[in-house]
Protein backbone atom coordinates (compact mmCIF):
# COMPACT_ATOMS: atom_id res chain seq x y z
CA UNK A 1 -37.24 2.74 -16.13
CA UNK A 2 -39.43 2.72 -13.17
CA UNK A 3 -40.23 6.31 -12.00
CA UNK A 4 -39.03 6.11 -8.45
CA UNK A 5 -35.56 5.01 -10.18
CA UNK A 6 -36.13 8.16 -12.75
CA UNK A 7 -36.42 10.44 -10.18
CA UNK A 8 -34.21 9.05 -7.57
CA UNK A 9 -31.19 8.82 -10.54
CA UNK A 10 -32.47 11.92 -12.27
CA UNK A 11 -29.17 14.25 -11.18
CA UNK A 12 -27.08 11.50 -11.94
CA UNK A 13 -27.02 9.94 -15.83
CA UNK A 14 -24.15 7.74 -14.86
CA UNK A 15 -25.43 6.29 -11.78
CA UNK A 16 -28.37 5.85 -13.65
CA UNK A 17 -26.85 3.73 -15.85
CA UNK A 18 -25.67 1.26 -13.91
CA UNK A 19 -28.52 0.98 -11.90
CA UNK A 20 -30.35 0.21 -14.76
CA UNK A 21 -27.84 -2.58 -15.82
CA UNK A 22 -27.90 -4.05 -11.84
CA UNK A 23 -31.97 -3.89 -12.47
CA UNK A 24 -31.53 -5.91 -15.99
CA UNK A 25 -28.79 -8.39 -14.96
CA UNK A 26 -30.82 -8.86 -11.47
CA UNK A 27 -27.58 -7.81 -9.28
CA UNK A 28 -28.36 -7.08 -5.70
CA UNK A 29 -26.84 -4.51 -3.84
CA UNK A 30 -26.35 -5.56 -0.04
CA UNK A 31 -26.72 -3.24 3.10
CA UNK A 32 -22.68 -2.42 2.72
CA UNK A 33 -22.92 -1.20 -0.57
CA UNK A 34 -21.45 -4.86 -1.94
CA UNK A 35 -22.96 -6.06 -5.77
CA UNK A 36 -23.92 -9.95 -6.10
CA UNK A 37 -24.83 -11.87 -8.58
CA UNK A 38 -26.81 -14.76 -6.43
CA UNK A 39 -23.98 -15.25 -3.67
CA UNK A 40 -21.29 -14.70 -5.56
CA UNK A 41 -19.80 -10.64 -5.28
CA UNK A 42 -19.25 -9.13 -8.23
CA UNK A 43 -16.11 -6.57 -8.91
CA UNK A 44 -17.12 -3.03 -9.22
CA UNK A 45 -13.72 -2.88 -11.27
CA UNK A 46 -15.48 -5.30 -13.58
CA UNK A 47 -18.89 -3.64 -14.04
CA UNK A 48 -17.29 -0.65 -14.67
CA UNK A 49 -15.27 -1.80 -17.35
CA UNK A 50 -17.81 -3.44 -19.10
CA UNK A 51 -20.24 -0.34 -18.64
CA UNK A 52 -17.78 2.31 -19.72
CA UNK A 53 -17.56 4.18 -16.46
CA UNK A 54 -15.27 4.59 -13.69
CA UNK A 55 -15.09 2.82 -10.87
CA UNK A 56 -16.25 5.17 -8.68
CA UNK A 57 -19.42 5.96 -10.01
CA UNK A 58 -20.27 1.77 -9.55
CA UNK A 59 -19.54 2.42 -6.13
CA UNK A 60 -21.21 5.87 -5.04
CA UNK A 61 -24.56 3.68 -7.38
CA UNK A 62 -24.03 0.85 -4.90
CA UNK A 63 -23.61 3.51 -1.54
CA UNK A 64 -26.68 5.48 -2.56
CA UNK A 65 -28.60 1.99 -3.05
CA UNK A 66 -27.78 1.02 -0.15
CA UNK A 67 -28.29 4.19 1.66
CA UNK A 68 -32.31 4.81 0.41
CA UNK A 69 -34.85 3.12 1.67
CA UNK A 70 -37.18 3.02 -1.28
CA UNK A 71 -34.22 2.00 -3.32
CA UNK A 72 -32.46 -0.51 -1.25
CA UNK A 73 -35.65 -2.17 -0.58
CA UNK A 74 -35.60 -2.61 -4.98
CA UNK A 75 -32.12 -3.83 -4.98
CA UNK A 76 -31.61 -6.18 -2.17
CA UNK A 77 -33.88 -9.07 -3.08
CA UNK A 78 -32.90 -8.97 -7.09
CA UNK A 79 -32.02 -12.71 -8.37
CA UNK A 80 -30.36 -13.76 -11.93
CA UNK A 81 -32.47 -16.11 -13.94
CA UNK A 82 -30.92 -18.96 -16.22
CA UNK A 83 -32.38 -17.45 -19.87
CA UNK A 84 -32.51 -20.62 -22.23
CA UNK A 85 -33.12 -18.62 -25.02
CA UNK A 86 -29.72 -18.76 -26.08
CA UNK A 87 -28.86 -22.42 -25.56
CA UNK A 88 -32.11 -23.54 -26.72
CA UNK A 89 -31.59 -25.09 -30.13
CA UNK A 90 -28.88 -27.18 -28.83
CA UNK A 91 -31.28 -27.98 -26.24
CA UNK A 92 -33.56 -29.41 -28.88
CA UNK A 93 -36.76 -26.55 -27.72
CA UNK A 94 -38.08 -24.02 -29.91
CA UNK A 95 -38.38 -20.16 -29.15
CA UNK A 96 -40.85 -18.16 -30.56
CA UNK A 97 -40.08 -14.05 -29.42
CA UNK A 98 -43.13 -12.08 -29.67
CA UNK A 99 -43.79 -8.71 -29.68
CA UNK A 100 -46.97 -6.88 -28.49
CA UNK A 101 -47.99 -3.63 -27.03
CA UNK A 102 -46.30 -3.56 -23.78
CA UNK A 103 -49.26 -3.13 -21.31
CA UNK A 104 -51.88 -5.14 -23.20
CA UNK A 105 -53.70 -7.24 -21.07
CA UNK A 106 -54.00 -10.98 -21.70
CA UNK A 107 -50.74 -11.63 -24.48
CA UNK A 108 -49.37 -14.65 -22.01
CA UNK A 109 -52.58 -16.27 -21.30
CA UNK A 110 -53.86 -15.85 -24.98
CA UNK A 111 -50.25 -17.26 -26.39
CA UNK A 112 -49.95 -20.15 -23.63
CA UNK A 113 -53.92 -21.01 -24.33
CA UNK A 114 -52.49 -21.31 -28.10
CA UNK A 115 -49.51 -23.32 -27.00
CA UNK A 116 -51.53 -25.88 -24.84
CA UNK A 117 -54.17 -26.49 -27.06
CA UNK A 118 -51.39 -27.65 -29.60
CA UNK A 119 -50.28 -30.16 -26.62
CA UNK A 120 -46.93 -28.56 -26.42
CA UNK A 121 -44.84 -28.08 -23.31
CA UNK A 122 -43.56 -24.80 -22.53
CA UNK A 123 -40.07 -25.05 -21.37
CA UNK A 124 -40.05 -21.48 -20.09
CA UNK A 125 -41.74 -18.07 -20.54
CA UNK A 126 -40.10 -14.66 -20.26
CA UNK A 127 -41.86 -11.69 -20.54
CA UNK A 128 -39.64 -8.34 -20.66
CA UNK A 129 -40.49 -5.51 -18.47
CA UNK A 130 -41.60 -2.47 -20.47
CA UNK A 131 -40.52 -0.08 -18.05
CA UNK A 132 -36.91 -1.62 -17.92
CA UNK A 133 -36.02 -3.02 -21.80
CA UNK A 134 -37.10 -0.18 -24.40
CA UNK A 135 -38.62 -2.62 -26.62
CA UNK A 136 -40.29 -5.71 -24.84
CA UNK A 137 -40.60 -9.10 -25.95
CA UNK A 138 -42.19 -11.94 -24.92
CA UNK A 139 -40.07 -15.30 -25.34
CA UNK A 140 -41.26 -18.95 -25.20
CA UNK A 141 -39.29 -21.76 -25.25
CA UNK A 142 -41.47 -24.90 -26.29
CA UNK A 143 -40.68 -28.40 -26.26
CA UNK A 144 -40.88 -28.74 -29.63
CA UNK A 145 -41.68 -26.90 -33.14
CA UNK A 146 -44.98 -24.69 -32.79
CA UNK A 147 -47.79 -26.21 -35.70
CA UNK A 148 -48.09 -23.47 -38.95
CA UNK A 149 -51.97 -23.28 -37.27
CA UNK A 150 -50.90 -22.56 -33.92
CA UNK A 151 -49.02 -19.74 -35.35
CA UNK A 152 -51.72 -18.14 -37.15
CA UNK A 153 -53.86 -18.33 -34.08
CA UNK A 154 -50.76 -16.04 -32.50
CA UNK A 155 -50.43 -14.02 -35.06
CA UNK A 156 -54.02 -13.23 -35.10
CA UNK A 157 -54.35 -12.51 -31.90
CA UNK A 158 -55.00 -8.71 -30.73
CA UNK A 159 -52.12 -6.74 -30.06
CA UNK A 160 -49.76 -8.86 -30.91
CA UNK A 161 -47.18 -7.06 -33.94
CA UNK A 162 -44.54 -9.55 -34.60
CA UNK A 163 -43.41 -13.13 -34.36
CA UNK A 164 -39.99 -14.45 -34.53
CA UNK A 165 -39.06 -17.75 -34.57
CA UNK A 166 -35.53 -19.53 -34.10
């Protein structure tokens, strides 16, 4: 987790935890406190169920959000994403999940040169935060199955210390 979260949640392991999961799911916290996915508000009843923890502690997480500067100014512009990574197969895209040393310099440029060269359409790129998800991956959904060559030419690439594909 980022270190202003660390430190701001420090005293608090539960709060903490939801924080993190409002980071991860990209739920914004609004000025009153309030959780949204998008538009749309979101039950603390519901979060709490689903994170183990009482009620409460989703709403004193939301109240202190919205009550610190540094930390309302991380939570009220968060956004959902559609992930395709799950639908894509039925879709009729590839993903290849990649992992690399999280701060390495270069992995998504090196791995889209790869992709391009093979004259394949990226469908979308998602590259994990390594100060939010403990172990980072890098996932590409491509228009179509990746060439045995192009792989290699990942694979060989510095840094990089596992390919999945599915």
């Amino acid at each position: 987790m980022y270190p202003i979260l660390e430190d701001a949640f420090l005293r608090y392991p539960m709060r903490k935890k939801v924080a993190e999961v409002l980071l991860m799911q990209g739920l914004r916290v609004d000025k009153k406190g309030r959780i949204f996915s998008g538009n749309i508000e979101i039950s603390p009843v519901k979060i709490a169920r689903a994170l183990h923890v009482d009620r409460r502690v989703v709403l004193e997480t939301a109240s202190m959000i919205a009550d610190v500067p540094e930390l309302f100014g991380i939570f009220e512009s968060l956004a959902p994403t559609a992930f395709i990574r799950g639908v894509a197969k039925h879709l009729g895209f590839e993903v290849i999940e990649i992992e690399a040393e999280p701060h390495a310099i270069g992995i998504v440029s090196s791995v889209s040169g790869i992709v391009a060269d093979a004259k394949i359409s990226i469908r979308q790129i998602v590259s994990d935060d390594p100060d939010i998800y403990p172990s980072p991956k890098l996932t590409i959904v491509l228009e179509k199955r990746l060439p045995a060559r192009a792989l290699i030419r990942i694979r060989e690439l510095k840094n990089i210390m596992r390919i999945s594909i599915g």
